[in-house]
PDB file of N, CA and C in Angstrom:
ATOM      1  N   UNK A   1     109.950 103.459 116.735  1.00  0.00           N
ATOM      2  CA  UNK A   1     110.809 102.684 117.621  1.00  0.00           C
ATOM      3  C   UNK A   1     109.977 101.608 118.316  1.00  0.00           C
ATOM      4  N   UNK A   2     110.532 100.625 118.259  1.00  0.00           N
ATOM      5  CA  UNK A   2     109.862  99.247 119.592  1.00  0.00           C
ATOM      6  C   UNK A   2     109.798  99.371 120.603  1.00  0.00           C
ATOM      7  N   UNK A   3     109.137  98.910 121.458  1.00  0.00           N
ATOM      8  CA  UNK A   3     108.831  98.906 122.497  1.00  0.00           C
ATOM      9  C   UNK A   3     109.335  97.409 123.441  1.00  0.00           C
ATOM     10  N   UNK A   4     109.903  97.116 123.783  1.00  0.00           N
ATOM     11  CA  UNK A   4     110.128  95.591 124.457  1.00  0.00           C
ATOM     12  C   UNK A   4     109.648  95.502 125.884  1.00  0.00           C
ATOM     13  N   UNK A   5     108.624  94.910 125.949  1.00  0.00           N
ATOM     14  CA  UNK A   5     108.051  94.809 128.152  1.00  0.00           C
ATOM     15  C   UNK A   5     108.297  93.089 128.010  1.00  0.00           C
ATOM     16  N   UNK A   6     108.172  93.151 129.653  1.00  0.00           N
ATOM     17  CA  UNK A   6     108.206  92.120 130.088  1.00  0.00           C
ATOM     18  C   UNK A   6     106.624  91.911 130.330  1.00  0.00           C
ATOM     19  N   UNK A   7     105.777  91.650 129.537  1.00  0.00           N
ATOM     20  CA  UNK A   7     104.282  91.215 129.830  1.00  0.00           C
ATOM     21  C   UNK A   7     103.829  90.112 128.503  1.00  0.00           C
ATOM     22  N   UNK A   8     102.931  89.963 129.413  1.00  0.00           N
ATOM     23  CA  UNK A   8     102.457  88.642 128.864  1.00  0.00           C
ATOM     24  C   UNK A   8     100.826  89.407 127.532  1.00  0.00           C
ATOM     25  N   UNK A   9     101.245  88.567 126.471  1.00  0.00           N
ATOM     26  CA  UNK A   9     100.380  89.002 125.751  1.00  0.00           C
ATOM     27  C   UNK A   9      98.651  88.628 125.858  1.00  0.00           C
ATOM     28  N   UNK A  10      97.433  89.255 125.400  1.00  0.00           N
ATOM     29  CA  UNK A  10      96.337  88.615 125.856  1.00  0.00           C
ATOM     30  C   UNK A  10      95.694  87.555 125.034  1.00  0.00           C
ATOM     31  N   UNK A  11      95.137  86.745 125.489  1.00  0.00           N
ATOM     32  CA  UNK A  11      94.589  85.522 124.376  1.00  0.00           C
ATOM     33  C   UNK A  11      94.499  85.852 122.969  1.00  0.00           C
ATOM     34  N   UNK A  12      93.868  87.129 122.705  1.00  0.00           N
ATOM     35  CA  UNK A  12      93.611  87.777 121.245  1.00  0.00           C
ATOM     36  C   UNK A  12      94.650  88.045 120.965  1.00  0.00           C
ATOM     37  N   UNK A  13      95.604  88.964 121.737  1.00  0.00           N
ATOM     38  CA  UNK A  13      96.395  89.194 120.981  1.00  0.00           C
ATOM     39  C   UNK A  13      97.873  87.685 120.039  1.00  0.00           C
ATOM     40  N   UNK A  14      97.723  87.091 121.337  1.00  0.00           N
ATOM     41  CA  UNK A  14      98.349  85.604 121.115  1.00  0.00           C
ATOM     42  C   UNK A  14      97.930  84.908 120.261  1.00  0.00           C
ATOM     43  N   UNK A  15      96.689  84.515 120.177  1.00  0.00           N
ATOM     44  CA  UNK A  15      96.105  83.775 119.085  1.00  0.00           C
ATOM     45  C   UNK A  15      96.432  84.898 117.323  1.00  0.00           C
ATOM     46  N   UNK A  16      96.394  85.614 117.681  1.00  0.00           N
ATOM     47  CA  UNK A  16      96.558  86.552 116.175  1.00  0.00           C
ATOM     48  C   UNK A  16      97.886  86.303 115.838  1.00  0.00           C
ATOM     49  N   UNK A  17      98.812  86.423 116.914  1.00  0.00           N
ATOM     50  CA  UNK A  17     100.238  85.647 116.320  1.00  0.00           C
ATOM     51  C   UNK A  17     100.275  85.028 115.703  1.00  0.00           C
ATOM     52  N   UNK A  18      99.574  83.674 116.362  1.00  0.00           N
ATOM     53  CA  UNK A  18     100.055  82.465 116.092  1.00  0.00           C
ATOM     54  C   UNK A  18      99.218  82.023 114.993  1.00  0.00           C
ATOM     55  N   UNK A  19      98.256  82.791 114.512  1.00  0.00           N
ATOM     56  CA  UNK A  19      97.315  83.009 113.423  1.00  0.00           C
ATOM     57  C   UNK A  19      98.527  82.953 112.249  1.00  0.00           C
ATOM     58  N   UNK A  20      98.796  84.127 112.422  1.00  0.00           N
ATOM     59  CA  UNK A  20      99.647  85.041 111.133  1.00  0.00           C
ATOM     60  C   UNK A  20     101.009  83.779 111.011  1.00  0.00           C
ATOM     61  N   UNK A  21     101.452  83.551 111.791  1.00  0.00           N
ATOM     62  CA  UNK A  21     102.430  82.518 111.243  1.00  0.00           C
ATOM     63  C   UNK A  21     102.214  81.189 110.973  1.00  0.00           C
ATOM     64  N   UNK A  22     101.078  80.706 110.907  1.00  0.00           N
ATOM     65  CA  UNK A  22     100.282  79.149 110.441  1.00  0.00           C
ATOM     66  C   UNK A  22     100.379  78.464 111.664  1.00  0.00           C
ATOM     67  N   UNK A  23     100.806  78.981 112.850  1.00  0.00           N
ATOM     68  CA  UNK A  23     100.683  77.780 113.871  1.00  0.00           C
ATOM     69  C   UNK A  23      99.106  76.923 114.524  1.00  0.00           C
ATOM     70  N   UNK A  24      98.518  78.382 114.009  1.00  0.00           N
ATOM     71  CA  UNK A  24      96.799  77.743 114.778  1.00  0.00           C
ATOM     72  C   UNK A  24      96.244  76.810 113.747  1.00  0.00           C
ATOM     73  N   UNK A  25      96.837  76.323 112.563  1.00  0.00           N
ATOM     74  CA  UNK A  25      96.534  75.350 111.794  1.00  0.00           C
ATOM     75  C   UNK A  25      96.860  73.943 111.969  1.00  0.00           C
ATOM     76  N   UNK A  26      98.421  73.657 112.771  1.00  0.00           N
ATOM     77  CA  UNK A  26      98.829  72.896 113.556  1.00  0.00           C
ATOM     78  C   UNK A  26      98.467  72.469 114.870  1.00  0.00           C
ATOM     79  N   UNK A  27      97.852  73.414 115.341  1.00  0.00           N
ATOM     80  CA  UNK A  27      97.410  72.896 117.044  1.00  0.00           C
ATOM     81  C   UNK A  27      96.481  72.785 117.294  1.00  0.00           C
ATOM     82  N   UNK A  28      95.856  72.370 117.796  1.00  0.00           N
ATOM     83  CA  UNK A  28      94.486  71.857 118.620  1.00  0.00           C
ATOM     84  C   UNK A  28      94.057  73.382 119.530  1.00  0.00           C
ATOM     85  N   UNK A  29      94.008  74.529 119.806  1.00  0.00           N
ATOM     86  CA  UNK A  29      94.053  75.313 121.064  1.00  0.00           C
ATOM     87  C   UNK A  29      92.654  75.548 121.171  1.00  0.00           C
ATOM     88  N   UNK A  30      91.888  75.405 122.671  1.00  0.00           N
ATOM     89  CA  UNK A  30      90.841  76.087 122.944  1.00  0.00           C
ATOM     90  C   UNK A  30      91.144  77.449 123.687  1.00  0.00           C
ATOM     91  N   UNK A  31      90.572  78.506 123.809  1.00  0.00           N
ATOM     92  CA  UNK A  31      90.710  79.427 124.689  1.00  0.00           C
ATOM     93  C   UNK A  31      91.350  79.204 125.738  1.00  0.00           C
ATOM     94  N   UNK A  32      90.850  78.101 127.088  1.00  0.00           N
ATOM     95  CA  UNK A  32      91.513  77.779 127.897  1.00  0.00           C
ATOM     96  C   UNK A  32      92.520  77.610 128.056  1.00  0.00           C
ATOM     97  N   UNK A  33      92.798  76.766 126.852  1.00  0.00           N
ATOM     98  CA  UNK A  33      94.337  76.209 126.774  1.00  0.00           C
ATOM     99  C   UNK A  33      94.930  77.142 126.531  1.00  0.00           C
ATOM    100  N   UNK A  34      94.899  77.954 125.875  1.00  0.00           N
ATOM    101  CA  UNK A  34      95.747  79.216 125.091  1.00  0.00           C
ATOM    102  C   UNK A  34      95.830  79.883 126.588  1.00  0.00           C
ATOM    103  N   UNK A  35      94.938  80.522 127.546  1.00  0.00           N
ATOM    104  CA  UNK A  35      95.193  81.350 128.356  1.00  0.00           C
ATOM    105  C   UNK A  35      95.976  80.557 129.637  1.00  0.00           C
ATOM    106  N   UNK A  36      95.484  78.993 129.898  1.00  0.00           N
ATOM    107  CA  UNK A  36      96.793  78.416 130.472  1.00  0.00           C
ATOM    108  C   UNK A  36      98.193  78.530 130.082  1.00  0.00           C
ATOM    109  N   UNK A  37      98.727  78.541 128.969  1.00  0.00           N
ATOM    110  CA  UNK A  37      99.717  78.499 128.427  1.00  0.00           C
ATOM    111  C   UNK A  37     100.367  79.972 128.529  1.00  0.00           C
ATOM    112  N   UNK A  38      99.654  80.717 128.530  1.00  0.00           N
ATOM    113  CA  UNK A  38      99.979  82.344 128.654  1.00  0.00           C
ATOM    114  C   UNK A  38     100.119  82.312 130.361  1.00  0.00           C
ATOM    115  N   UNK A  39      99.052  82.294 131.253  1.00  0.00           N
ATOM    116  CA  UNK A  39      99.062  82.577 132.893  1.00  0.00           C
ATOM    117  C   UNK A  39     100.648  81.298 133.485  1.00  0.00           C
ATOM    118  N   UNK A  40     100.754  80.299 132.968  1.00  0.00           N
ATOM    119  CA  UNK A  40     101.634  79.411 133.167  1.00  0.00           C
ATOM    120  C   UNK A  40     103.260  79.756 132.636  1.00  0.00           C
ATOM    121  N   UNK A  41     103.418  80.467 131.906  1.00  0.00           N
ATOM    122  CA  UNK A  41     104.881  81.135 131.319  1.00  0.00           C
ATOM    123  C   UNK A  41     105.319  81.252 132.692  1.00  0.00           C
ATOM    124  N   UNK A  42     106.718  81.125 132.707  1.00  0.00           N
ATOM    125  CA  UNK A  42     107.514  81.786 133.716  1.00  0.00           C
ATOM    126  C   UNK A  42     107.918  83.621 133.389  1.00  0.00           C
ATOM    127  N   UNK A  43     107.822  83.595 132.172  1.00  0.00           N
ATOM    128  CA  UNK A  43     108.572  84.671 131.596  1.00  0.00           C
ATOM    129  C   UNK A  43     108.153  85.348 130.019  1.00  0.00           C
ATOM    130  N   UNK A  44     107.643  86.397 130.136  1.00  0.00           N
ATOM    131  CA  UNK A  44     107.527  86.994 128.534  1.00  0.00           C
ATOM    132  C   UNK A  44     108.621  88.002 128.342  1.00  0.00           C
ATOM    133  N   UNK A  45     108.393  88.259 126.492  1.00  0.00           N
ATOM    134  CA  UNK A  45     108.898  89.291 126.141  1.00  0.00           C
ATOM    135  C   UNK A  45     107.833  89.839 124.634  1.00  0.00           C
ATOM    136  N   UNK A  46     107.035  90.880 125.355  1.00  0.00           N
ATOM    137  CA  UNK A  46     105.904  91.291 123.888  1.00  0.00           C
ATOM    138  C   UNK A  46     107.204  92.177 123.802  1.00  0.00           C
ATOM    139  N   UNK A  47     106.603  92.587 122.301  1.00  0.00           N
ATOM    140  CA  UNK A  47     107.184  93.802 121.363  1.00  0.00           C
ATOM    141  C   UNK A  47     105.993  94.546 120.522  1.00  0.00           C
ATOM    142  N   UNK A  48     106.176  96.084 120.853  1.00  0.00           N
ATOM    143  CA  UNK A  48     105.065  96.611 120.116  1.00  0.00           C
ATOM    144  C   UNK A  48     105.702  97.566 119.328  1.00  0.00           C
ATOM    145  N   UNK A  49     104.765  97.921 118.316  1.00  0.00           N
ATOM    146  CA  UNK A  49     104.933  99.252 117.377  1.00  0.00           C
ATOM    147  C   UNK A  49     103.844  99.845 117.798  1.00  0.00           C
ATOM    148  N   UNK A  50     103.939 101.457 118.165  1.00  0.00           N
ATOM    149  CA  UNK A  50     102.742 102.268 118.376  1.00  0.00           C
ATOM    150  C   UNK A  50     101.695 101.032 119.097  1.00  0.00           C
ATOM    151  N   UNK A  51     101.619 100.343 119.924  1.00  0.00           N
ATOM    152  CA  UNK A  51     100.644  99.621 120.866  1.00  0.00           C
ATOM    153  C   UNK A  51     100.309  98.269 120.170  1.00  0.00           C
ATOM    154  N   UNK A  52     100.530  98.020 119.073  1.00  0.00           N
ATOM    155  CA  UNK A  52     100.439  96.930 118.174  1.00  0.00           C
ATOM    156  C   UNK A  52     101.756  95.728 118.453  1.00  0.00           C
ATOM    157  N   UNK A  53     100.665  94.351 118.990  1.00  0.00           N
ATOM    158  CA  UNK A  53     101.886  93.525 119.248  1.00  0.00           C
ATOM    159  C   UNK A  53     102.044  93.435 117.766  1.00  0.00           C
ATOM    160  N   UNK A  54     104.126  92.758 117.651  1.00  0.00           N
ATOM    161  CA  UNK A  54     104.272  92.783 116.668  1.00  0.00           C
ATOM    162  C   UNK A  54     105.418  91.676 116.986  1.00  0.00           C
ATOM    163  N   UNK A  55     105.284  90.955 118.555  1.00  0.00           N
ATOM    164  CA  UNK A  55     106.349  89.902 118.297  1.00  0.00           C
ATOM    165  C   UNK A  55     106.646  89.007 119.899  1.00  0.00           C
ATOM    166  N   UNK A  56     106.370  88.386 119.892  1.00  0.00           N
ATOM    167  CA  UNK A  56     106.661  87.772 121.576  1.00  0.00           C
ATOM    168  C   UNK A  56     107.621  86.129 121.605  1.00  0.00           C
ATOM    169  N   UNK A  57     107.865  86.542 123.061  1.00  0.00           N
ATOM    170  CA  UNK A  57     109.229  84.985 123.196  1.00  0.00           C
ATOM    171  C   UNK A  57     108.112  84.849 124.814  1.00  0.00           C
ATOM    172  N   UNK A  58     108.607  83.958 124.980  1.00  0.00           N
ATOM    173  CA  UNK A  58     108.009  83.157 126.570  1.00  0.00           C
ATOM    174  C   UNK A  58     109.351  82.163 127.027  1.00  0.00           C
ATOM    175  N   UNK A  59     109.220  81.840 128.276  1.00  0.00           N
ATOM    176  CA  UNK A  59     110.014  80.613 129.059  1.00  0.00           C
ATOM    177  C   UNK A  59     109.053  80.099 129.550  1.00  0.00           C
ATOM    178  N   UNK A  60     109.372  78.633 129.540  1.00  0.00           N
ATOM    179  CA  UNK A  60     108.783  77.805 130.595  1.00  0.00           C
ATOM    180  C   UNK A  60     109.944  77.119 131.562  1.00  0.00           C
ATOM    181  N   UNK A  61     109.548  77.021 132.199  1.00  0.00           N
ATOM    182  CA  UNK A  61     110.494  76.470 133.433  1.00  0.00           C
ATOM    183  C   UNK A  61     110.343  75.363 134.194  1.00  0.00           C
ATOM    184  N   UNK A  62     111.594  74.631 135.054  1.00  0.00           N
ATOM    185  CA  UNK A  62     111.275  74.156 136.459  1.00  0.00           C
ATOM    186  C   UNK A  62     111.794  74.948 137.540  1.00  0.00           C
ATOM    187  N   UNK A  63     112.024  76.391 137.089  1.00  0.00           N
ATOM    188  CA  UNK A  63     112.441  77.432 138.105  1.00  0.00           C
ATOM    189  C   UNK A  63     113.680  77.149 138.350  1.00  0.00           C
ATOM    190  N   UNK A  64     114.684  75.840 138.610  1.00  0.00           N
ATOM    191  CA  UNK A  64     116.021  75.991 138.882  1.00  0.00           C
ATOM    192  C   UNK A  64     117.174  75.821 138.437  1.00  0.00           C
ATOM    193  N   UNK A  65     117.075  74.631 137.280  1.00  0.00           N
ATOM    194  CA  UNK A  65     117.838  74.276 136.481  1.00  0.00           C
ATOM    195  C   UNK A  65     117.814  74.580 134.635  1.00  0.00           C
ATOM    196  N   UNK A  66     116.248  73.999 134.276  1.00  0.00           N
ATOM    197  CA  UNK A  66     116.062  74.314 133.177  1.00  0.00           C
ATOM    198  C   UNK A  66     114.980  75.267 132.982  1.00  0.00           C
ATOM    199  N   UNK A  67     115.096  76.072 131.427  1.00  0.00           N
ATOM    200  CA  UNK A  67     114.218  76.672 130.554  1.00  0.00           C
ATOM    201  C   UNK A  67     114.435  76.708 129.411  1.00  0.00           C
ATOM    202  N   UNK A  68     112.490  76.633 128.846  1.00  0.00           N
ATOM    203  CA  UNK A  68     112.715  76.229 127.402  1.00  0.00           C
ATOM    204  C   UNK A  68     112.248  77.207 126.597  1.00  0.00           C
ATOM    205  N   UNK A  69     112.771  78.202 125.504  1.00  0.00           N
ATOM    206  CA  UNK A  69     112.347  79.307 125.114  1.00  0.00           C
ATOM    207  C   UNK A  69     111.763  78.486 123.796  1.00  0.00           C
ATOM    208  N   UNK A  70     109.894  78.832 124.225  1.00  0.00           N
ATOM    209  CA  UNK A  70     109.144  78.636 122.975  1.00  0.00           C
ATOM    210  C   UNK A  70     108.279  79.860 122.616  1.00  0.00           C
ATOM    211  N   UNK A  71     107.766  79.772 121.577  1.00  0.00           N
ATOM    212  CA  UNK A  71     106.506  80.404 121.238  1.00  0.00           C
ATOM    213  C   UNK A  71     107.482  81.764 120.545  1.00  0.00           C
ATOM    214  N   UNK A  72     108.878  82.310 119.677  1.00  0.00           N
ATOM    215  CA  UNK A  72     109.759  83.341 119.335  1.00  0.00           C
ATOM    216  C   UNK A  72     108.711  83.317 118.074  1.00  0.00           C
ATOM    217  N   UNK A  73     107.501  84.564 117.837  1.00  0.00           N
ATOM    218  CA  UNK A  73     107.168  85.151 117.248  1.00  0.00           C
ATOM    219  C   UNK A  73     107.648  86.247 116.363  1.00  0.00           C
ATOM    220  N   UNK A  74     107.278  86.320 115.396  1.00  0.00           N
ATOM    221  CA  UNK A  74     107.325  87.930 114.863  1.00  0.00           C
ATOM    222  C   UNK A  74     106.197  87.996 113.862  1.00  0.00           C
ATOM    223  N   UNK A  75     105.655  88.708 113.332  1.00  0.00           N
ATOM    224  CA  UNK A  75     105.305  89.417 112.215  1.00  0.00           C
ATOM    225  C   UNK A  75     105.889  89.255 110.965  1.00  0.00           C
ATOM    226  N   UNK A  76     105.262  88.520 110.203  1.00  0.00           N
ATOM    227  CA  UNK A  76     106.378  88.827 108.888  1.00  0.00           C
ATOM    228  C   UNK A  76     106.696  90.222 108.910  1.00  0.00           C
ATOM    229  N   UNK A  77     105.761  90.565 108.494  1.00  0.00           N
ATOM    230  CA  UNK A  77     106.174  92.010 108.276  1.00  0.00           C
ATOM    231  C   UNK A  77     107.122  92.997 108.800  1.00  0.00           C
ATOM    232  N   UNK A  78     107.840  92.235 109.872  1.00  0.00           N
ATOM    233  CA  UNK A  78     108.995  93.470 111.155  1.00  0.00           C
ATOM    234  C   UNK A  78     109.944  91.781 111.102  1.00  0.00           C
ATOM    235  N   UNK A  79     109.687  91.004 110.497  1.00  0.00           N
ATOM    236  CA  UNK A  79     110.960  89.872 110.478  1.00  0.00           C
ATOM    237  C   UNK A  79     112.123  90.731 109.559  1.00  0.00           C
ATOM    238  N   UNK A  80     113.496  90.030 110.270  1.00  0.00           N
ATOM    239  CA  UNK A  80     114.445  90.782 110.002  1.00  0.00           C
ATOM    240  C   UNK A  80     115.195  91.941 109.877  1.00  0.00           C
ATOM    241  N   UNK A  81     114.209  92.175 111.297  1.00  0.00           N
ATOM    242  CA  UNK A  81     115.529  93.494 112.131  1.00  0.00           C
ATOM    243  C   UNK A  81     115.947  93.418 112.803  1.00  0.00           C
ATOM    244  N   UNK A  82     115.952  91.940 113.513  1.00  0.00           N
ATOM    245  CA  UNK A  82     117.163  92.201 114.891  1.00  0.00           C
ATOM    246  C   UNK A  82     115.967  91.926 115.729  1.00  0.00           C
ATOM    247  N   UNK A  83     114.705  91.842 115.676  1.00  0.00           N
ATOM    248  CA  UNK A  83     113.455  92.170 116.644  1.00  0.00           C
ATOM    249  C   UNK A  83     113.776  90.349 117.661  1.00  0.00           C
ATOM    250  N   UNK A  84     113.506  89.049 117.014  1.00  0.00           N
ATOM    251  CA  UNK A  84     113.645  87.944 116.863  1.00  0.00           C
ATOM    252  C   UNK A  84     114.646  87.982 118.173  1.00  0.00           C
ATOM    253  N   UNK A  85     116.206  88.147 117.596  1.00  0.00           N
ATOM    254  CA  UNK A  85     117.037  88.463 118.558  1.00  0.00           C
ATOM    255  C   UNK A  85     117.065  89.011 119.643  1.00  0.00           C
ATOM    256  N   UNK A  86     116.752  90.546 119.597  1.00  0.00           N
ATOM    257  CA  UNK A  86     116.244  91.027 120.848  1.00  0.00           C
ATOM    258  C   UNK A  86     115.484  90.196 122.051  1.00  0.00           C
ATOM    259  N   UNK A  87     114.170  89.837 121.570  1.00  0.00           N
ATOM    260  CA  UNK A  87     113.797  89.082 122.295  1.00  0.00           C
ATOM    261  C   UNK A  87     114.468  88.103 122.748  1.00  0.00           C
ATOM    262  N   UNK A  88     115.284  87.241 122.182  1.00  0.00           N
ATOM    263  CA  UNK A  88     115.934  85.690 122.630  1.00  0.00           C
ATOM    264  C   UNK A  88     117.229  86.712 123.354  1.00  0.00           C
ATOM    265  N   UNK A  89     117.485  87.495 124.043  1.00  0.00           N
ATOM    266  CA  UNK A  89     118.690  87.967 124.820  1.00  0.00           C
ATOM    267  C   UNK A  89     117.891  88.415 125.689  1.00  0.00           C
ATOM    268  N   UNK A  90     117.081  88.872 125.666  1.00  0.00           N
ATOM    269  CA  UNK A  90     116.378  89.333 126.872  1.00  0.00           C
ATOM    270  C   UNK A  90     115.959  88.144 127.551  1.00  0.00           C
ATOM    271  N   UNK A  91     115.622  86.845 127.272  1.00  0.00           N
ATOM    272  CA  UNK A  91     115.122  86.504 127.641  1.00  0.00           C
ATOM    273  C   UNK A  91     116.392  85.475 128.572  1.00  0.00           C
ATOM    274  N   UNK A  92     117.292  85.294 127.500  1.00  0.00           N
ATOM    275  CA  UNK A  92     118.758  84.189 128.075  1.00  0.00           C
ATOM    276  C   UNK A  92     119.080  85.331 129.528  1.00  0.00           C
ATOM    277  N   UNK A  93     118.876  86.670 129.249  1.00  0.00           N
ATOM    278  CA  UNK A  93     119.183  87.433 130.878  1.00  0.00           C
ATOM    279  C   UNK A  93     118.194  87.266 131.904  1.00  0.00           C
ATOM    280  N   UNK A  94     117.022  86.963 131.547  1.00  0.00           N
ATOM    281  CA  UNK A  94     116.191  86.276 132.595  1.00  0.00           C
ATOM    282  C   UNK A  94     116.634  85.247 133.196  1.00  0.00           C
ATOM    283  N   UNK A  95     117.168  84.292 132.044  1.00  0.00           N
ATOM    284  CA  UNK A  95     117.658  82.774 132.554  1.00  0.00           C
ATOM    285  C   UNK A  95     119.069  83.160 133.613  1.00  0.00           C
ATOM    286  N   UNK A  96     119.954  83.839 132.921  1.00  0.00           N
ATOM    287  CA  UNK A  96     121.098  84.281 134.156  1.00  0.00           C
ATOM    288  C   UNK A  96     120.619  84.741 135.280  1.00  0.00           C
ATOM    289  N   UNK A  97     119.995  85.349 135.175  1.00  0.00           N
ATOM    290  CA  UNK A  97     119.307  86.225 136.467  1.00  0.00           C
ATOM    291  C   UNK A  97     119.061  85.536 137.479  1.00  0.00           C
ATOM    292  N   UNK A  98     118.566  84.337 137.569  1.00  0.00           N
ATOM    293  CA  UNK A  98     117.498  83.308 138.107  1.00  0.00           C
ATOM    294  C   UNK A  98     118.274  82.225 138.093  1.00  0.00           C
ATOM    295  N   UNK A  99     120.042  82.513 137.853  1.00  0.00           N
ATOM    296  CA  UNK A  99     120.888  81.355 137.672  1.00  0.00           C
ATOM    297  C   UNK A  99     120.447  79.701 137.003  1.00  0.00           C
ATOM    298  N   UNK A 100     119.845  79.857 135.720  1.00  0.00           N
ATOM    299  CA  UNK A 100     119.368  78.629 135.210  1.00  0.00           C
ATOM    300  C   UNK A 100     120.622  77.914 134.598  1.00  0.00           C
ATOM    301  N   UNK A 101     120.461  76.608 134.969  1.00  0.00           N
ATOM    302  CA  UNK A 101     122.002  75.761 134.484  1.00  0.00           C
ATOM    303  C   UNK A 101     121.582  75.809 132.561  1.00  0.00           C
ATOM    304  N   UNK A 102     120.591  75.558 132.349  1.00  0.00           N
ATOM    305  CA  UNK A 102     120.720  75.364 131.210  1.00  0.00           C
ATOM    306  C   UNK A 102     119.180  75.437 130.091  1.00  0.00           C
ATOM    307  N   UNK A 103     119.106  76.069 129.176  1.00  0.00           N
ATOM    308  CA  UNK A 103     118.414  76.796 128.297  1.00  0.00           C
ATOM    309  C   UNK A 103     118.189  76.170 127.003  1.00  0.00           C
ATOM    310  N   UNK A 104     116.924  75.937 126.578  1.00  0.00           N
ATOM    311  CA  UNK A 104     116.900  75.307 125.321  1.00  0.00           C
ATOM    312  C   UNK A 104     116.347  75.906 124.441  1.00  0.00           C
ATOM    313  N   UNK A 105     116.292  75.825 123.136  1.00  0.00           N
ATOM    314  CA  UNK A 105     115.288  76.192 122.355  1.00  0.00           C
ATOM    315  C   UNK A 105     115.517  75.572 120.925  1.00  0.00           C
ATOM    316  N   UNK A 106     114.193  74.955 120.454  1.00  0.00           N
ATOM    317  CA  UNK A 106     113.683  74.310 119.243  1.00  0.00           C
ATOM    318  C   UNK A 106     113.522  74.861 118.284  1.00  0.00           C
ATOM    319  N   UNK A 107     113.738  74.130 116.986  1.00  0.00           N
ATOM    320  CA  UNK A 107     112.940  74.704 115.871  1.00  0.00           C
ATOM    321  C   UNK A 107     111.715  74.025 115.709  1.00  0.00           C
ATOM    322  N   UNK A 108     110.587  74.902 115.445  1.00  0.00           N
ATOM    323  CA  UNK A 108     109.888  74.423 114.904  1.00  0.00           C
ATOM    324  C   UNK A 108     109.842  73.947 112.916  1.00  0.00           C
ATOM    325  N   UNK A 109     109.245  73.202 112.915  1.00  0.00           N
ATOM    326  CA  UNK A 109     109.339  72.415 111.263  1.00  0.00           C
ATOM    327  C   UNK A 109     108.846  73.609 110.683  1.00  0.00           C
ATOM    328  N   UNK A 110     108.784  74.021 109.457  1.00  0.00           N
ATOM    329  CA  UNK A 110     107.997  74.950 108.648  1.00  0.00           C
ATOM    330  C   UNK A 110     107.764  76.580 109.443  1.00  0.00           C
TER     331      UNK A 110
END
């Protein structure tokens, strides 16, 4: 069974994400940047198997009106169970919670 917290994942574990799905081939990230980008979230959602991340969503915010859900990870390997989803509802109930007028989220290309 999964595990869903509201915590923020750690540089290693983040960078291994974003490893496994080709994004660190696209971006420029130094450590710093990566752990700004993590301490700066308004909002996570890791997912583990047995202690193993295996999938994370984030918000960024201006705290009153908008948020932008980036960074919806998974694993190939646990893509297509509903995991993806999970996360993006948990996270739109953060946005209600905190009464946000309005919520975005991108595709990324590839």
């Amino acid at each position: 069974m999964f595990e869903y917290k509201g915590m923020k994942p750690t540089p290693n574990q983040y960078w291994q994400l974003l490893e496994t799905v080709g994004r660190t081939s696209v971006m420029a990230l130094s450590k710093e940047a990566l752990r700004l980008a993590i301490d700066n979230s308004r909002q996570w959602v890791s997912v583990c198997d047995d202690n193993r991340l295996i999938g994370v969503g984030r918000l960024i915010s201006d705290g009153a009106l908008y948020e932008f859900v980036c960074d919806m990870i998974v694993l190939p390997e646990y893509q297509n169970r509903g995991i993806g989803g999970s996360i993006l509802k948990m996270l739109r109930e953060k946005c209600t919670e905190h009464n946000i007028q309005r919520v975005w989220l991108f595709e990324a290309s590839g």
